[in-house]
PDB file of N, CA and C in Angstrom:
ATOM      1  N   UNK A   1      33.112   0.300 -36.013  1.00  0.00           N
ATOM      2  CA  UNK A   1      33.195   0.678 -34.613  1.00  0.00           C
ATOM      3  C   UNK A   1      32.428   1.977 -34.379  1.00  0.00           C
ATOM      4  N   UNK A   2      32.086   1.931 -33.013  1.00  0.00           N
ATOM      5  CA  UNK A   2      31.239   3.622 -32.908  1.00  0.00           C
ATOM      6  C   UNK A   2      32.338   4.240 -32.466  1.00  0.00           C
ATOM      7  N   UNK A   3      31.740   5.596 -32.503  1.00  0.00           N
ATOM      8  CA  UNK A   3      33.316   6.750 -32.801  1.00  0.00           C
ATOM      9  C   UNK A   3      32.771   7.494 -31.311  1.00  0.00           C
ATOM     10  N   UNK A   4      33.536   8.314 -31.184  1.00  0.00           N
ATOM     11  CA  UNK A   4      32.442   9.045 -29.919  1.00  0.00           C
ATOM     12  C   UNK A   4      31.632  10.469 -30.390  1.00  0.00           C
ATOM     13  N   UNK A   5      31.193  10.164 -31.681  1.00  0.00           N
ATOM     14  CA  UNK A   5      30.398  11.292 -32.380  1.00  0.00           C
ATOM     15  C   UNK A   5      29.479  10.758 -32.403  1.00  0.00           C
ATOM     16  N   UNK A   6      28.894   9.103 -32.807  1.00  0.00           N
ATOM     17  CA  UNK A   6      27.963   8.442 -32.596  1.00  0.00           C
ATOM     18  C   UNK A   6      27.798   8.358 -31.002  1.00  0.00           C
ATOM     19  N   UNK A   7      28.020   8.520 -29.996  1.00  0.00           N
ATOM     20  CA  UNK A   7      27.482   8.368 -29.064  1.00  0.00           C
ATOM     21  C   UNK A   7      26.960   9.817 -28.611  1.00  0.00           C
ATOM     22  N   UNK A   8      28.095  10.654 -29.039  1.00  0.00           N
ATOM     23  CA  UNK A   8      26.953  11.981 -28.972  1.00  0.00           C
ATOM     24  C   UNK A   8      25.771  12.519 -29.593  1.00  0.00           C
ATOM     25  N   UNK A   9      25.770  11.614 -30.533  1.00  0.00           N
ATOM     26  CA  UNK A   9      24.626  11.800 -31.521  1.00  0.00           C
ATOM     27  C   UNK A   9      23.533  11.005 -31.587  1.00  0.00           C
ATOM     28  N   UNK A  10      23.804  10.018 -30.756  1.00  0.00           N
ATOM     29  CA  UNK A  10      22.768   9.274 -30.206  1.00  0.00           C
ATOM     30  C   UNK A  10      21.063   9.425 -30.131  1.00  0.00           C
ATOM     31  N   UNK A  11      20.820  10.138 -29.902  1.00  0.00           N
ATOM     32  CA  UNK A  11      19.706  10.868 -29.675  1.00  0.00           C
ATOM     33  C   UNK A  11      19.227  11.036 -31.037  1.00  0.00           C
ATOM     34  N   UNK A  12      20.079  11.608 -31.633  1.00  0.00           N
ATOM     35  CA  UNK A  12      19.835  12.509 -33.150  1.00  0.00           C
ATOM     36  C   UNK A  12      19.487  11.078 -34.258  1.00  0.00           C
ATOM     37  N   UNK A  13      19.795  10.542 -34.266  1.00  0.00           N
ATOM     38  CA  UNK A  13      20.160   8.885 -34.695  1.00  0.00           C
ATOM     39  C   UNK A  13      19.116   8.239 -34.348  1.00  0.00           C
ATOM     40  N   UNK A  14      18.271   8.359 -33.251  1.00  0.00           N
ATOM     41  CA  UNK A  14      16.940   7.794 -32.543  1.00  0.00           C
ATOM     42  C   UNK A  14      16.179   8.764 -33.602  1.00  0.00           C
ATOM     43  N   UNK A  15      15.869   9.640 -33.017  1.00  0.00           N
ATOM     44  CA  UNK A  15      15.183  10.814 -33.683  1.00  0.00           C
ATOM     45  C   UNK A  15      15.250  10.376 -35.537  1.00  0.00           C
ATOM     46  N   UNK A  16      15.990  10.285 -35.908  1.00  0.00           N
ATOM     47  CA  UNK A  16      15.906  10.125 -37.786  1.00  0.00           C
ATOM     48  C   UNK A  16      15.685   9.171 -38.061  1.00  0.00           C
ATOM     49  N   UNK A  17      15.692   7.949 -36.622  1.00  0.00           N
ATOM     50  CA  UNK A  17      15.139   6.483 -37.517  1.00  0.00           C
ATOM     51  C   UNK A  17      13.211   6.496 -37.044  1.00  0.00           C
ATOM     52  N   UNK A  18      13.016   7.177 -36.007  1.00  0.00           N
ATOM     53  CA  UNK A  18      11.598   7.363 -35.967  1.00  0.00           C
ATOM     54  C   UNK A  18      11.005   8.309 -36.777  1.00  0.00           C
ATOM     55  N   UNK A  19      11.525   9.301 -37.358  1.00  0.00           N
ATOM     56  CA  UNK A  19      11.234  10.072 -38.442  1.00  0.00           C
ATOM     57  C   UNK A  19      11.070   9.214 -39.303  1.00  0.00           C
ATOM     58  N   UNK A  20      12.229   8.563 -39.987  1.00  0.00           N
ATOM     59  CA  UNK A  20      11.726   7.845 -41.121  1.00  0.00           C
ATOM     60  C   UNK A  20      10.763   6.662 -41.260  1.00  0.00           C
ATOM     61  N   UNK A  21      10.704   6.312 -39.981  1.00  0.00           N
ATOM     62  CA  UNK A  21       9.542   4.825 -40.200  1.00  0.00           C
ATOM     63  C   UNK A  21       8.075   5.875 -40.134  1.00  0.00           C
ATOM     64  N   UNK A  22       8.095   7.221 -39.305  1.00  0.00           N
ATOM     65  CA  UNK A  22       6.825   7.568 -39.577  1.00  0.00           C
ATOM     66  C   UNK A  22       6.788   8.064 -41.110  1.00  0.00           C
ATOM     67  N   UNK A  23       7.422   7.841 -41.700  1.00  0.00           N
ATOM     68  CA  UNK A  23       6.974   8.448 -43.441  1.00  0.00           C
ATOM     69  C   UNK A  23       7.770  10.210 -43.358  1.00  0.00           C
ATOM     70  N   UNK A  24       8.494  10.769 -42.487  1.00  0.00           N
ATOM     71  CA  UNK A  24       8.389  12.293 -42.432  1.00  0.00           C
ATOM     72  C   UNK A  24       8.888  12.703 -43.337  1.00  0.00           C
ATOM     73  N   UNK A  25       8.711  14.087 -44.187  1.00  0.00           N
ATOM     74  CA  UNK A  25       9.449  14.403 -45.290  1.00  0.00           C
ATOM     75  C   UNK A  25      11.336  14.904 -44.619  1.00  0.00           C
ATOM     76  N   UNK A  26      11.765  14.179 -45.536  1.00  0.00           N
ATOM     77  CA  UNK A  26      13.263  14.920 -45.131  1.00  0.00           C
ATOM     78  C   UNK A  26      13.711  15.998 -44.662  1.00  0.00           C
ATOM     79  N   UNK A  27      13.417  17.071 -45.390  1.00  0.00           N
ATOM     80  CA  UNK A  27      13.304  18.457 -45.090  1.00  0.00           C
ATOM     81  C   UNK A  27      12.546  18.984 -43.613  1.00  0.00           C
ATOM     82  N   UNK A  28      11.859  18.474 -43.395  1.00  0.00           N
ATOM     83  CA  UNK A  28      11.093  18.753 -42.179  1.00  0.00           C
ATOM     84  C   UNK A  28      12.160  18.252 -41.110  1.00  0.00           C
ATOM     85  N   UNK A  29      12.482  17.471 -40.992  1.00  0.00           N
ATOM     86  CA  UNK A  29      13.538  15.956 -40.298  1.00  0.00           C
ATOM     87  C   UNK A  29      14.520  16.951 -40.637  1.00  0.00           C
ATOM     88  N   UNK A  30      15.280  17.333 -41.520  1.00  0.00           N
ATOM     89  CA  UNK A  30      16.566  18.161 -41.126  1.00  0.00           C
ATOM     90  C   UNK A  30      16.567  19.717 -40.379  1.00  0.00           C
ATOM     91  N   UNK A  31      15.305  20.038 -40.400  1.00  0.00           N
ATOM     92  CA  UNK A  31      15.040  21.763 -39.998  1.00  0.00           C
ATOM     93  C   UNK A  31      14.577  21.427 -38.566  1.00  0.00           C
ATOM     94  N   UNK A  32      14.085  19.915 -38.108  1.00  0.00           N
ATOM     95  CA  UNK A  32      13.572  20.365 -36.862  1.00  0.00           C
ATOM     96  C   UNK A  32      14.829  18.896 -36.007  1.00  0.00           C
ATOM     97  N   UNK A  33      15.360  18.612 -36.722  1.00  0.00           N
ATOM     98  CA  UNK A  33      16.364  17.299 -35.586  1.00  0.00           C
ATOM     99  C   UNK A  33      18.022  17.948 -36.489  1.00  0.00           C
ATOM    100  N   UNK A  34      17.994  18.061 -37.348  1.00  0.00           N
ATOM    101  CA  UNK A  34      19.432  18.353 -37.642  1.00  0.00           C
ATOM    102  C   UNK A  34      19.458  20.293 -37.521  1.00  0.00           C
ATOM    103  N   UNK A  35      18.204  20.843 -37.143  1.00  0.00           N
ATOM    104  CA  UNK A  35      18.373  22.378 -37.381  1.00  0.00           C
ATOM    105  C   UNK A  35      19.540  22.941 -38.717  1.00  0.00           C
ATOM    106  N   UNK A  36      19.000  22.707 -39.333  1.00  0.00           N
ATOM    107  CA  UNK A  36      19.485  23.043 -40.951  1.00  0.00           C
ATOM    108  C   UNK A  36      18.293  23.615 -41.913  1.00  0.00           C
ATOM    109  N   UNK A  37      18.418  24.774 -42.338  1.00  0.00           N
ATOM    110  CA  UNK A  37      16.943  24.847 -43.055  1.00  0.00           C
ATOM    111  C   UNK A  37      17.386  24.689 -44.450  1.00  0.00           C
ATOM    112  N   UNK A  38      16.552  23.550 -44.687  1.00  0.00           N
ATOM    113  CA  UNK A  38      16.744  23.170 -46.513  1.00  0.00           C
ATOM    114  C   UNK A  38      16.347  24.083 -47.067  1.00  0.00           C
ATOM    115  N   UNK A  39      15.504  25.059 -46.862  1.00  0.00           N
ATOM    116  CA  UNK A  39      15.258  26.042 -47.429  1.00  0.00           C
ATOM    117  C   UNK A  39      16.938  26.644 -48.240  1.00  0.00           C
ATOM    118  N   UNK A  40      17.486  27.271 -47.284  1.00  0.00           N
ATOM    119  CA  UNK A  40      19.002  27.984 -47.539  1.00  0.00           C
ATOM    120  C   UNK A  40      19.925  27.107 -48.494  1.00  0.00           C
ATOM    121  N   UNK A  41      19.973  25.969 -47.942  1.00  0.00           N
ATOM    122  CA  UNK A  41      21.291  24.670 -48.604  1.00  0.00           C
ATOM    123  C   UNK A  41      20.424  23.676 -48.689  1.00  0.00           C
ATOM    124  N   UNK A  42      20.119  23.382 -49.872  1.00  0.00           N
ATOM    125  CA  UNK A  42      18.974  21.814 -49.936  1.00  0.00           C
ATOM    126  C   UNK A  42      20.262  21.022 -50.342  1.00  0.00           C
ATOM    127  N   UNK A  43      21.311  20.992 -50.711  1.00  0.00           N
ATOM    128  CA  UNK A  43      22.372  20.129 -50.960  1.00  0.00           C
ATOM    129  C   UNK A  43      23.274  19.778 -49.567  1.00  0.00           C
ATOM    130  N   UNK A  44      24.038  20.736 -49.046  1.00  0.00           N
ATOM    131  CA  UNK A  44      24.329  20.568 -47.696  1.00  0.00           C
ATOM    132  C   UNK A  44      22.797  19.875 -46.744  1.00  0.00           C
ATOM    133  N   UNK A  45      21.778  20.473 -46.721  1.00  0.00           N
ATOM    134  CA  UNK A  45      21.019  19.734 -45.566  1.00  0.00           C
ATOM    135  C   UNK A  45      20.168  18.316 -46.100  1.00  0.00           C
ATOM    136  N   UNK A  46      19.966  17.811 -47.435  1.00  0.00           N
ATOM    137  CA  UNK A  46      20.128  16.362 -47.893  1.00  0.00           C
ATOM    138  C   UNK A  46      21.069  15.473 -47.611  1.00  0.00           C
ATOM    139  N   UNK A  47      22.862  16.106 -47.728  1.00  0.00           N
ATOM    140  CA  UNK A  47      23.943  15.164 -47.655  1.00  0.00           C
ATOM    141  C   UNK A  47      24.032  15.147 -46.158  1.00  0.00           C
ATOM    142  N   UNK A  48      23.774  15.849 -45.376  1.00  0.00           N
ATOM    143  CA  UNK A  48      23.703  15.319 -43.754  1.00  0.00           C
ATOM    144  C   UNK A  48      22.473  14.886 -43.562  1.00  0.00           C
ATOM    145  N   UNK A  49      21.565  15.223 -44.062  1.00  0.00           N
ATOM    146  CA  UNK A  49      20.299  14.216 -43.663  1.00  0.00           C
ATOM    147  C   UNK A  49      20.414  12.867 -43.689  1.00  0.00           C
ATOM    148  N   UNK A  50      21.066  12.789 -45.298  1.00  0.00           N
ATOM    149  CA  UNK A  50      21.314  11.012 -45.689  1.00  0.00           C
ATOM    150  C   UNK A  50      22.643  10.637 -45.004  1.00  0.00           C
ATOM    151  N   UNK A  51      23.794  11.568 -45.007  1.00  0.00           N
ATOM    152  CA  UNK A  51      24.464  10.702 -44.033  1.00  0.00           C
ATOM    153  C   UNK A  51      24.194  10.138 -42.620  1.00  0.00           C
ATOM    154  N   UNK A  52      23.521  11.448 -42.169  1.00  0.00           N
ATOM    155  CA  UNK A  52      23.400  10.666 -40.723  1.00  0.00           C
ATOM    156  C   UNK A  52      21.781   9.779 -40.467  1.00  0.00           C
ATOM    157  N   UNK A  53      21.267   9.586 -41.598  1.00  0.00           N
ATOM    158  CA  UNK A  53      20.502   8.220 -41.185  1.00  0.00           C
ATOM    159  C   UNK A  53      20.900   7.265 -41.491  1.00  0.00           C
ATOM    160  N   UNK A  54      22.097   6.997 -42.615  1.00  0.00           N
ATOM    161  CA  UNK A  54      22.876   5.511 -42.800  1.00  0.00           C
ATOM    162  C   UNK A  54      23.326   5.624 -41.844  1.00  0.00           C
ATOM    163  N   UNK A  55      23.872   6.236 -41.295  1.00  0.00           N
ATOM    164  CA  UNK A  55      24.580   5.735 -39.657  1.00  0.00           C
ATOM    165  C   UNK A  55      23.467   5.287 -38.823  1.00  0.00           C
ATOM    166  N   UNK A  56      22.441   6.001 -38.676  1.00  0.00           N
ATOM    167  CA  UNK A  56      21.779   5.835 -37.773  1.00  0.00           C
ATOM    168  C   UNK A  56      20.953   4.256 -37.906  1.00  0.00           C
ATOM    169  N   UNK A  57      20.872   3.888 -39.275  1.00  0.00           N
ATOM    170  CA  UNK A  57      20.416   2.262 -40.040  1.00  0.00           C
ATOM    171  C   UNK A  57      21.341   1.332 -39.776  1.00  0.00           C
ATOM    172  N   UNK A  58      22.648   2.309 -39.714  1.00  0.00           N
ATOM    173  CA  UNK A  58      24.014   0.947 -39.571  1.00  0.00           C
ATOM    174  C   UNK A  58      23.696   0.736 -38.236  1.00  0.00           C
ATOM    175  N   UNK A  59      23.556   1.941 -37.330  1.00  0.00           N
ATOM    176  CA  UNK A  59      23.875   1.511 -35.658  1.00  0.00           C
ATOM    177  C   UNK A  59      22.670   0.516 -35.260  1.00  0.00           C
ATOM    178  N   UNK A  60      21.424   0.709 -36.181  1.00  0.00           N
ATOM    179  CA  UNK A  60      20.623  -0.110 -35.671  1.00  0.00           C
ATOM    180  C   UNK A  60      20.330  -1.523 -36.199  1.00  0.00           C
ATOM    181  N   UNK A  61      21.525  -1.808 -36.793  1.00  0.00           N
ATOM    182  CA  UNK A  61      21.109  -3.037 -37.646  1.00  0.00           C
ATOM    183  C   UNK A  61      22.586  -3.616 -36.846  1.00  0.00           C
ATOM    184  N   UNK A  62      23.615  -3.165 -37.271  1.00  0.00           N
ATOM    185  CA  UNK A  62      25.108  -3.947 -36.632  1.00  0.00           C
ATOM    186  C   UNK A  62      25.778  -3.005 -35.437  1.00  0.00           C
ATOM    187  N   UNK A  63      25.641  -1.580 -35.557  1.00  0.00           N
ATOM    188  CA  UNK A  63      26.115  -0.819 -34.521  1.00  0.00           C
ATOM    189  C   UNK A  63      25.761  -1.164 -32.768  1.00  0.00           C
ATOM    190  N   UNK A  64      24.751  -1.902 -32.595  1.00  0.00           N
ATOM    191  CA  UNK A  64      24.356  -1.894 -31.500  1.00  0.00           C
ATOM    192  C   UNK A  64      25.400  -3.154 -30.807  1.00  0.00           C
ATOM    193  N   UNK A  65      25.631  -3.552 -31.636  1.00  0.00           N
ATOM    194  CA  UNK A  65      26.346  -4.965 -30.706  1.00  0.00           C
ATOM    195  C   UNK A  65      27.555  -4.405 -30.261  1.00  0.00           C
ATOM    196  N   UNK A  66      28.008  -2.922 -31.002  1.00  0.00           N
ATOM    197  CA  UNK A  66      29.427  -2.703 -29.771  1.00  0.00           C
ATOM    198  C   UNK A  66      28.950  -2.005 -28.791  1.00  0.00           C
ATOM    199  N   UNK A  67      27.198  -1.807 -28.844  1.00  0.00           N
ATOM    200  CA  UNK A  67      26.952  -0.695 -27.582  1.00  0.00           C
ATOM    201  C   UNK A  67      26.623  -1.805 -26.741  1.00  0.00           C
ATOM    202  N   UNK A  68      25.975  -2.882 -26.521  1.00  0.00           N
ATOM    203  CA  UNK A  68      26.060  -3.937 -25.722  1.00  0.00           C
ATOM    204  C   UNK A  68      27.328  -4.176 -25.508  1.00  0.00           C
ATOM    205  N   UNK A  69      28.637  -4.426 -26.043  1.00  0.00           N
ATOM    206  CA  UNK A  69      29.945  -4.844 -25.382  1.00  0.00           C
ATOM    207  C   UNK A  69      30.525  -3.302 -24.557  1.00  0.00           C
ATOM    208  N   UNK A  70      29.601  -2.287 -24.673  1.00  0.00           N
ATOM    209  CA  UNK A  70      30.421  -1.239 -23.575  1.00  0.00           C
ATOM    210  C   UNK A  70      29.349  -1.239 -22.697  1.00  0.00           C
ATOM    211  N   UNK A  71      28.761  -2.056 -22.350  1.00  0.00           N
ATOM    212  CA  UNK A  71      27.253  -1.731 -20.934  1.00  0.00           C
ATOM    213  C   UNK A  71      28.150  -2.930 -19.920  1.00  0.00           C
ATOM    214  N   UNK A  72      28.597  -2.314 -19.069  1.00  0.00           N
ATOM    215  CA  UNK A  72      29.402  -3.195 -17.937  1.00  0.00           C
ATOM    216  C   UNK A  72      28.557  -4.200 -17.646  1.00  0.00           C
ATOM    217  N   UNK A  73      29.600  -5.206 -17.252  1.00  0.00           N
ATOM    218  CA  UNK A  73      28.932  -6.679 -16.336  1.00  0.00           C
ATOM    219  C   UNK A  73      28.113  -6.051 -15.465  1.00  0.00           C
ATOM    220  N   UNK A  74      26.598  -6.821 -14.968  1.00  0.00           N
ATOM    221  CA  UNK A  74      26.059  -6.673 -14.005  1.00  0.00           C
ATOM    222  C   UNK A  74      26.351  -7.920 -12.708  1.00  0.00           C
ATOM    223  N   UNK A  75      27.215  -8.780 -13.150  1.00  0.00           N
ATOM    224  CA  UNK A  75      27.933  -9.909 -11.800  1.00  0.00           C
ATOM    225  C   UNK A  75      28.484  -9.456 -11.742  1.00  0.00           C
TER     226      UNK A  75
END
């Protein structure tokens, strides 16, 4: 189910799946969409990098079908 952290994060979740189909290095992708500088914590800003693009892979592979069941009837 989406939580309402995924819908606030929405954006962020767009943002890391077009990062990754363009090839971007991780590190770059967490300092400029997660504002984390791997520089400081390369362990903390990897484990949110990779967590929040499996989410962002889940929402776009099975996640989307509960965002279609919350887009109201248009009849």
């Amino acid at each position: 189910m989406l939580t309402p952290y995924d819908y606030e994060h929405f954006g962020t979740y767009l943002n890391l799946l077009v990062a990754d189909a363009d090839g971007t290095d991780w590190r770059e992708v967490s300092r400029i969409v997660l504002r984390i500088d791997p520089m400081q914590d390369p362990q903390r800003a990897w484990q949110i990098y990779s967590s929040h693009l499996a989410r962002a892979v889940w929402m776009s592979q099975q996640g989307h079908r509960h965002l279609l069941g919350d887009i109201p009837s248009l009849h």
